[in-house]
Protein backbone atom coordinates (compact mmCIF):
# COMPACT_ATOMS: atom_id res chain seq x y z
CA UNK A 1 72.87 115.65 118.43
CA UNK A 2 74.59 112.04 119.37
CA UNK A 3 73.05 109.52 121.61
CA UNK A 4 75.43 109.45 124.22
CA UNK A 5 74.31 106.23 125.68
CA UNK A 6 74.25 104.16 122.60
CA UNK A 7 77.89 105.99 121.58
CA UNK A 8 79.27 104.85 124.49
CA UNK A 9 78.01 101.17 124.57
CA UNK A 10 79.03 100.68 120.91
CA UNK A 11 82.78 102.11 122.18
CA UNK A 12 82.59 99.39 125.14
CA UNK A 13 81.76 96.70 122.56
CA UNK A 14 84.56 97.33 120.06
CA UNK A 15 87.21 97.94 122.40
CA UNK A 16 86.26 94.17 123.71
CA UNK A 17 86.23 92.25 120.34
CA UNK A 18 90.04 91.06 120.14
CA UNK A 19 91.79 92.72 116.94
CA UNK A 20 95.11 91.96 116.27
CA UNK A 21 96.86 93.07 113.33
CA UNK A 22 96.53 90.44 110.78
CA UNK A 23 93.57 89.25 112.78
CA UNK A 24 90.71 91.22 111.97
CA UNK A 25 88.33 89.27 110.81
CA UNK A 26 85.66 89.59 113.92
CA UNK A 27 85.97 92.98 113.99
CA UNK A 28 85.48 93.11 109.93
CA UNK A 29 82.53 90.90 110.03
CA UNK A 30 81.01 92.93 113.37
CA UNK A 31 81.39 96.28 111.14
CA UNK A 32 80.03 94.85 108.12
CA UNK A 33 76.98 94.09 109.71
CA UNK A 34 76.48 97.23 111.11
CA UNK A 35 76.83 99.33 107.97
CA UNK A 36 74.49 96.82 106.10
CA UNK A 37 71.99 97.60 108.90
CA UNK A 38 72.75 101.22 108.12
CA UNK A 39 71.66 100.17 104.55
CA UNK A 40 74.95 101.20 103.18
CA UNK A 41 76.58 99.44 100.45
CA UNK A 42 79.41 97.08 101.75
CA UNK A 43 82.17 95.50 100.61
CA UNK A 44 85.86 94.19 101.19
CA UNK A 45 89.08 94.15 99.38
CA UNK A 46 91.66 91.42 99.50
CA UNK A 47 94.33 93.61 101.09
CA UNK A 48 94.48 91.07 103.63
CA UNK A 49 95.33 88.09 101.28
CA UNK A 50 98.14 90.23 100.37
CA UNK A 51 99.73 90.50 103.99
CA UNK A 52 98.95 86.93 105.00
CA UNK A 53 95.89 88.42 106.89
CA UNK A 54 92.35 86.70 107.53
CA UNK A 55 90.39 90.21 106.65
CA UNK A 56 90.78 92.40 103.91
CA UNK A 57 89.85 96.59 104.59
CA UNK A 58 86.49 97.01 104.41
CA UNK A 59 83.95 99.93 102.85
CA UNK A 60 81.24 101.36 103.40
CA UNK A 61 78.86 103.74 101.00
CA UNK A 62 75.99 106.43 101.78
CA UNK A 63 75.04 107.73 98.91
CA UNK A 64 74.18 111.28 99.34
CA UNK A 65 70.79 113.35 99.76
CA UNK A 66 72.34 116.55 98.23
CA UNK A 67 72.91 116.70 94.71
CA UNK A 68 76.70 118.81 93.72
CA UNK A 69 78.12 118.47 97.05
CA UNK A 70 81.64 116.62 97.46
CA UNK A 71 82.08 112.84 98.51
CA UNK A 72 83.38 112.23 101.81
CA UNK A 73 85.50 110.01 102.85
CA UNK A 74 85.65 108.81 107.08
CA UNK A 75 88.08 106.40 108.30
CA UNK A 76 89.47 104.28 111.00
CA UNK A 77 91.87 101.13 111.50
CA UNK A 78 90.53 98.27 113.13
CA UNK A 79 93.30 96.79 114.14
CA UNK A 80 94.78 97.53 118.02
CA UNK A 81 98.33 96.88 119.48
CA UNK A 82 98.89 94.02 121.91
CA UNK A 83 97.56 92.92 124.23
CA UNK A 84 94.08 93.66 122.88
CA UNK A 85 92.34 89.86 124.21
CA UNK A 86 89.92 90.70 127.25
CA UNK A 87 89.65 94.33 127.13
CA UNK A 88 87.54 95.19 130.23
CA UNK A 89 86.64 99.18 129.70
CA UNK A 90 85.98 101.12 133.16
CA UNK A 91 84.43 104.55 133.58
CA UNK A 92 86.13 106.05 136.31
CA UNK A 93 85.41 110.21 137.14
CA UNK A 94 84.77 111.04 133.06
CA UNK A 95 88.25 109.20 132.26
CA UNK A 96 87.57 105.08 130.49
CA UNK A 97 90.12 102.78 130.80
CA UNK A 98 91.34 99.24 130.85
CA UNK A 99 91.24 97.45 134.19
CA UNK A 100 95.10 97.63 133.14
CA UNK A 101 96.30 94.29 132.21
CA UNK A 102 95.44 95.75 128.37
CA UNK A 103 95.21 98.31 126.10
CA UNK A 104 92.07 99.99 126.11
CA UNK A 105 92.09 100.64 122.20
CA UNK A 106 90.44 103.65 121.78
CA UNK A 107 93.19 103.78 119.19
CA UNK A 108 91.26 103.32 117.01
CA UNK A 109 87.49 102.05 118.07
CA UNK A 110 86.80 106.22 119.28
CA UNK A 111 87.29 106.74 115.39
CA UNK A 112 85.40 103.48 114.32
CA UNK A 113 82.67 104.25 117.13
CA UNK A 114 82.23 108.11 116.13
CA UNK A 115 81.99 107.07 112.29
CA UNK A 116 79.42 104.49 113.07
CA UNK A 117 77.17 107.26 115.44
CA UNK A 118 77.37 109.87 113.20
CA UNK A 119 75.66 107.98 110.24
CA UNK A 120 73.35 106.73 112.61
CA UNK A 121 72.63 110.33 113.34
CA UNK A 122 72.22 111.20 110.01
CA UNK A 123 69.58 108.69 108.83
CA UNK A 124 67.19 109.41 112.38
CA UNK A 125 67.32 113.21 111.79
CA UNK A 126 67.04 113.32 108.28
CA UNK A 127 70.06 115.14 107.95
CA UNK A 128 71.03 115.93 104.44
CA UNK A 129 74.29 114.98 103.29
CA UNK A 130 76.58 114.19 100.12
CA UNK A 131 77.72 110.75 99.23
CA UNK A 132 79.78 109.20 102.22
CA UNK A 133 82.42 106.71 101.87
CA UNK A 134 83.74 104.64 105.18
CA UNK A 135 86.93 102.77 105.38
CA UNK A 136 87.92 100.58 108.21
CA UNK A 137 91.76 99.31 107.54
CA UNK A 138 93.55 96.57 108.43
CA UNK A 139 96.63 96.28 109.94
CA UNK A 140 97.76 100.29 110.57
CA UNK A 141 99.92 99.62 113.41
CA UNK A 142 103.26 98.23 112.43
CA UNK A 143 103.27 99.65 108.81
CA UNK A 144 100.36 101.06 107.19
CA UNK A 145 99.93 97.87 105.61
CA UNK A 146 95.86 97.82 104.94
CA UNK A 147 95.89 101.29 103.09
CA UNK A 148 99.63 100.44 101.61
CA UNK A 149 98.44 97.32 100.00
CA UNK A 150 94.73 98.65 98.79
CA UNK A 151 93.97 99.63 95.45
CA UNK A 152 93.48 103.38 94.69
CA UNK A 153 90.76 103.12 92.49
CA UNK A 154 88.54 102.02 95.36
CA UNK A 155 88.81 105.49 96.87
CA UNK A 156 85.51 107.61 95.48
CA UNK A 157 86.06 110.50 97.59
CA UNK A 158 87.11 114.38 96.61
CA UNK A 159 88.61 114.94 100.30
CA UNK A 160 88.74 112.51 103.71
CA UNK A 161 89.43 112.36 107.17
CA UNK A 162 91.40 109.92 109.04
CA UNK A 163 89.72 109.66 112.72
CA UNK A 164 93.23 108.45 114.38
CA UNK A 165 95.48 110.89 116.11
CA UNK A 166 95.98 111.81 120.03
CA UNK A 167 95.03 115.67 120.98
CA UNK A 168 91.53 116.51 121.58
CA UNK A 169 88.78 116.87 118.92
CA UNK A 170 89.13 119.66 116.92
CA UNK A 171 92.88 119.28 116.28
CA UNK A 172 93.27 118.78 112.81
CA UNK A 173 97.06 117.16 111.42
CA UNK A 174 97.93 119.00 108.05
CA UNK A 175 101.51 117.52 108.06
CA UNK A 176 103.07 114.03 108.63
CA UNK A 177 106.55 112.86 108.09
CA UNK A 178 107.43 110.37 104.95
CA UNK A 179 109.93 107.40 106.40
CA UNK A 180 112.66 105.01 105.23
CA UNK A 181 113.25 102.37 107.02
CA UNK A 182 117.58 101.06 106.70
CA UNK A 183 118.18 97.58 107.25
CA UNK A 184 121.99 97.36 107.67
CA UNK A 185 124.02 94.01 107.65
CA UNK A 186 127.92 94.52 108.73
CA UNK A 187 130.11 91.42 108.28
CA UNK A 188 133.59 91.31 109.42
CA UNK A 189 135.45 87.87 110.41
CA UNK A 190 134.87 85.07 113.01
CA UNK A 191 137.82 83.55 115.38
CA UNK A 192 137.96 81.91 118.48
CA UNK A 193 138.45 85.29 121.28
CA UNK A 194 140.88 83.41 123.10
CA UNK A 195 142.90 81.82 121.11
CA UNK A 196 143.07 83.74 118.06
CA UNK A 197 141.44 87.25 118.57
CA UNK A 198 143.47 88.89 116.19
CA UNK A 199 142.66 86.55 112.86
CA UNK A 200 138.85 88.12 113.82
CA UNK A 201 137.02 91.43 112.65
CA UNK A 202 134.46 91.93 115.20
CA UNK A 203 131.51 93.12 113.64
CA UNK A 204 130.04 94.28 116.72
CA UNK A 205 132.93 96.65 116.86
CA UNK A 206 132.47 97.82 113.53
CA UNK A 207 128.86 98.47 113.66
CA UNK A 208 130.07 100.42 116.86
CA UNK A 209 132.61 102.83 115.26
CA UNK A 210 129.86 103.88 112.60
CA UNK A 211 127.33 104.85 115.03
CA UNK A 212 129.31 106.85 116.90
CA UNK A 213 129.07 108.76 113.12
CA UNK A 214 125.88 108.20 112.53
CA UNK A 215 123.68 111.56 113.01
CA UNK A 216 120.39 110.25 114.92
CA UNK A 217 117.55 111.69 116.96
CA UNK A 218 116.11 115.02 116.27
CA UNK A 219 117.92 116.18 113.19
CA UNK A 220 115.73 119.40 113.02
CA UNK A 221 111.88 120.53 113.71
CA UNK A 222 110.90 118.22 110.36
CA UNK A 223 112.83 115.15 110.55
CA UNK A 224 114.00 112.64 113.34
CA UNK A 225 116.06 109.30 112.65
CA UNK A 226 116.37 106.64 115.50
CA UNK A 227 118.32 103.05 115.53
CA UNK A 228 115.79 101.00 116.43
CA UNK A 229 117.03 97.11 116.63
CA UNK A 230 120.68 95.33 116.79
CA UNK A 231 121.36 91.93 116.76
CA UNK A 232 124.67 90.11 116.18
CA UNK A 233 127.28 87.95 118.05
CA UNK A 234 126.70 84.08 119.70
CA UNK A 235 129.25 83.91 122.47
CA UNK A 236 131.40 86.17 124.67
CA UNK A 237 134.59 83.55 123.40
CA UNK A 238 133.77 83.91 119.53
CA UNK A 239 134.68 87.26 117.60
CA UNK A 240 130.94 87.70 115.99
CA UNK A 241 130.96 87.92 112.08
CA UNK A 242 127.71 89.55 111.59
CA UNK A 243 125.67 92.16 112.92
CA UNK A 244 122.23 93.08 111.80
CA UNK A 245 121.08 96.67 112.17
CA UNK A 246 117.42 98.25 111.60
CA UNK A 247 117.02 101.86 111.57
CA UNK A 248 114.31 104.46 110.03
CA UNK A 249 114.82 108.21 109.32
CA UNK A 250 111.45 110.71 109.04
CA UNK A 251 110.78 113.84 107.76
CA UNK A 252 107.98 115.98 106.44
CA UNK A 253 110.36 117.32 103.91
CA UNK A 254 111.25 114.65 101.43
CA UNK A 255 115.02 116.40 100.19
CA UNK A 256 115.48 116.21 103.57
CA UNK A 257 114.27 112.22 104.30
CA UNK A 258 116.83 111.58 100.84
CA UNK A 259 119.12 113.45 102.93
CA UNK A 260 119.00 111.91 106.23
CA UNK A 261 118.86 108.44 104.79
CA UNK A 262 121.97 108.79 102.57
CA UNK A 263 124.08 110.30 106.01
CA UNK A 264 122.74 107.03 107.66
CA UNK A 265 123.98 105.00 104.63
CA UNK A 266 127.41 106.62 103.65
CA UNK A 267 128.69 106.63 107.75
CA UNK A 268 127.55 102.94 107.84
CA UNK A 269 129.73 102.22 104.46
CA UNK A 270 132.52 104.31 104.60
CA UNK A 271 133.13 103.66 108.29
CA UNK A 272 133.14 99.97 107.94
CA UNK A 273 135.03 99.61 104.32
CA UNK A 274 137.55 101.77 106.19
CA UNK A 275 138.08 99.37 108.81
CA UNK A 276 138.21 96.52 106.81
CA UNK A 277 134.72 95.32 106.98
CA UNK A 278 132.00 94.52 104.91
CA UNK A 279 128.26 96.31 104.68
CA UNK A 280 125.63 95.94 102.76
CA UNK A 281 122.43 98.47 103.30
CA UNK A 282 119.15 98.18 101.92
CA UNK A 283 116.67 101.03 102.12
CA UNK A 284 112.89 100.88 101.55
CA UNK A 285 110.51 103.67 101.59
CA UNK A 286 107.68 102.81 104.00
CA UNK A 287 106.06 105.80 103.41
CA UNK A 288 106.29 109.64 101.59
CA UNK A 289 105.22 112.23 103.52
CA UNK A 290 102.29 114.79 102.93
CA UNK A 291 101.59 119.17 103.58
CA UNK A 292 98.10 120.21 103.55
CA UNK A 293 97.89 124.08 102.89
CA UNK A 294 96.02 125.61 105.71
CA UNK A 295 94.04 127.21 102.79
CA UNK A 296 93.29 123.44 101.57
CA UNK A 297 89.43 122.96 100.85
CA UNK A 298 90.17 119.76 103.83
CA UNK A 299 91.46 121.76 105.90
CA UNK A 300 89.26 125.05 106.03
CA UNK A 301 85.99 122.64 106.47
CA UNK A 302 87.36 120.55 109.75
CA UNK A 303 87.96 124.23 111.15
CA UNK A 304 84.25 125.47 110.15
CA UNK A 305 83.08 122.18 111.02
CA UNK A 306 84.76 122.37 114.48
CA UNK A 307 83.98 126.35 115.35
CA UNK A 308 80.47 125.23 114.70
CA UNK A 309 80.11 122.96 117.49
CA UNK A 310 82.24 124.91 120.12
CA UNK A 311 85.37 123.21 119.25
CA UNK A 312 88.81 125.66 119.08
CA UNK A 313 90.09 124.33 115.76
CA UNK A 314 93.74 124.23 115.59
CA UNK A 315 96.50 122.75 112.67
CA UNK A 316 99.68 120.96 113.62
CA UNK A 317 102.09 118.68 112.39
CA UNK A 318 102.88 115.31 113.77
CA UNK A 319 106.04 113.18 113.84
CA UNK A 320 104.12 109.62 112.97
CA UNK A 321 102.76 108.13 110.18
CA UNK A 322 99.48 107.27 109.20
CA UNK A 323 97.01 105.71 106.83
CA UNK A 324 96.28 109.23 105.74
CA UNK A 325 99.81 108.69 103.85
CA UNK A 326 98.33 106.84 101.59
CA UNK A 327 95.05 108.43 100.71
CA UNK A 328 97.18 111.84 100.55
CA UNK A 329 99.36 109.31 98.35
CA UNK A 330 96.63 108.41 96.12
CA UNK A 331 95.29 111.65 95.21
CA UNK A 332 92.47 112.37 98.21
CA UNK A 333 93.47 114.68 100.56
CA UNK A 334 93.06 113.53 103.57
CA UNK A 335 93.37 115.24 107.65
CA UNK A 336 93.99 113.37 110.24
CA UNK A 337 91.46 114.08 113.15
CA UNK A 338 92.35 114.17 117.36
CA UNK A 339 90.06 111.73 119.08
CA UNK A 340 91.44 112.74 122.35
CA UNK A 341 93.00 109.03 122.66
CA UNK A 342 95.82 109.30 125.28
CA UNK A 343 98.86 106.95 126.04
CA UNK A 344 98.11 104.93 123.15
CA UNK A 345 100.24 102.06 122.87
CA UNK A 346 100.31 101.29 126.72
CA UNK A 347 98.07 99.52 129.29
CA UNK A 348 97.77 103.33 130.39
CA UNK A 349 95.31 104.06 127.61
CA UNK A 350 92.43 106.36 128.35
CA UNK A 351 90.15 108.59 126.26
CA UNK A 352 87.76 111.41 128.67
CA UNK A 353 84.03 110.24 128.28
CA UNK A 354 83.53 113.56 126.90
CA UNK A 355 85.88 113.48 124.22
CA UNK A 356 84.36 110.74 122.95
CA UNK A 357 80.90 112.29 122.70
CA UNK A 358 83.17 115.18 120.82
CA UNK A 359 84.44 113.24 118.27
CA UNK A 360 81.11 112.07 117.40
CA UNK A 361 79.48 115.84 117.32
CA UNK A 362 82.08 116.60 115.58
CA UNK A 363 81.74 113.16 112.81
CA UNK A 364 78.29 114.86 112.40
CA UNK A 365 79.54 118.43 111.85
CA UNK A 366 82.20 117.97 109.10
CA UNK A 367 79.41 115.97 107.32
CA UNK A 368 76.83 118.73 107.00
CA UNK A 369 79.09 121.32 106.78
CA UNK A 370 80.48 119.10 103.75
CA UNK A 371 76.75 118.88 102.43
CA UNK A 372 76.87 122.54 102.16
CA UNK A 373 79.60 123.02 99.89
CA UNK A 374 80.01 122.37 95.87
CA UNK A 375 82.59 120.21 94.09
């Protein structure tokens, strides 16, 4: 159904177009011109102007062949973790990789690459198909910040797919976690250590005694919480006055995120106040979490669309976050898709050949099977 050979060679050429978050404007411009060679209708939002980025997220539009049949949404994030400069991809026994001095950044080009195939596909084999909408983000690593800061009324689709999860194609994520993150600031009191330790209040100390209280880790199968940076003190002879503390709790239940968060903000207060300190905590939601039904119209098609291709078509909840947040967020149910992306995140990346060639079979699949159903 895919051409292999031109799949692949568009993967090789994504993964080496540098694409830091923030920095997306090659990449943008590269994609662009592909869908307007596609003849799709293209434009760009000014997400990035919002983020103090040089690219906004940018969209793509089929319009469809099949009257009645749903809009579609596809999408991928552009942007790649460091370091993403001189990607060299190597096919080694079915497995690509860096040379290993990178990231490979199949997270997320597989996505971007198997979105770009499969409407390739559709227009050389006359495939029919209902109105398709693409979406490349910006900036999904480090916050969601492309879809967070893009306006819902761009969105045209009934249901969508986010093409950006590890596990193999045909493993379809129905539930992700919603997350606070809890920026903490503890002050106690400065003095010289040896001279005058005991006019201090080390704030190291106190930040201490209330994470020893502080309930972290796996809290249960739907929510985790995790400490993630501390800073504080200037000099092993000074009793440090301040200590900065960053922390995020997660859950797919959102009583139990409210939960979690307030533990993590009353053991930080009371401990501290009770030792004579000072606190001050500040909690922003990043993100609210999202349950698709197995039942769920976007759920039920991935499966058909998977089992028609040979795929085993399996449902599973994930501990991370995604753009799919948002769109679930804004009213369009979106799945998020296995690409079969592996040690993302590391200059250990790899995604099997074959996978690849999956997730673009199965790009194709979910869109006919789409054109075959009725809003």
């Amino acid at each position: 159904m895919i051409n292999r050979k031109r799949m692949l060679g568009e993967f090789y050429e994504l993964v080496q177009i540098k694409c830091s978050t923030r920095a997306e404007r090659q990449v943008a411009d590269v994609l662009k011109q592909k869908m307007a060679d596609l003849h799709m209708e293209v434009s760009e939002d000014d997400a990035g102007s919002k983020i103090g980025g040089n690219s906004g997220n940018v969209f793509g539009f089929l319009p469809g062949t099949v009257a009645g049949a749903p809009t579609l949404m596809l999408s991928a994030h552009m942007d790649c973790v460091e370091p993403c400069a001189d990607v060299k991809p190597v096919l080694k026994d079915g497995i690509i990789t860096s040379e290993g001095d990178t990231i490979l950044g199949s997270d997320d080009k597989a996505g971007v690459a198997a979105i770009l195939e499969a409407i390739r596909v559709l227009k050389e084999q006359n495939i029919p198909h209902g109105n398709v909408q693409v979406v490349f983000t910006i900036a999904e690593e480090g916050g969601l910040n492309g879809s967070k800061n893009m306006n819902p009324s761009l969105l045209k689709a009934d249901f969508g797919y986010a093409l950006d999860s590890s596990g193999v194609p045909g493993e379809i994520i129905n539930m992700a976690p919603g997350q606070n993150k809890i920026n903490i600031t503890v002050t106690g009191k400065k003095a010289h250590a040896g001279v005058a330790p005991e006019e201090g209040l080390n704030a190291i100390v106190l930040a201490g005694k209330a994470l020893a209280v502080v309930k972290e880790g796996r809290i249960d199968a739907e929510t985790t919480a995790n400490i993630g940076i501390i800073k504080g003190g200037s000099a092993t002879n000074i009793v440090p006055d301040k200590v900065e503390i960053v922390a995020e709790a997660r859950s797919r239940n959102q009583e139990k995120l409210a939960a979690q968060t307030e533990q993590m903000r009353k053991a930080f207060v009371d401990t501290i106040e009770a030792a004579g300190g000072k606190v001050e905590v500040v909690v922003a939601k990043a993100y609210d979490p999202y349950v698709l039904a197995e039942d769920a119209p976007v759920i039920t098609l991935a499966r058909k669309a998977a089992e028609s291709i040979g795929l085993t078509a399996t449902t599973k909840g994930t501990g991370g976050g995604s753009d799919a947040n948002f769109f679930n967020g804004y009213g369009v149910p979106t799945a998020v898709l296995g690409t079969g992306m592996s040690k993302v995140h590391t200059t250990d990346e790899f995604i099997k050949e074959e996978d690849l060639y999956k997730l673009g079979e199965l790009t194709v699949s979910i869109i006919k099977t789409t054109a075959q159903e009725k809003k």
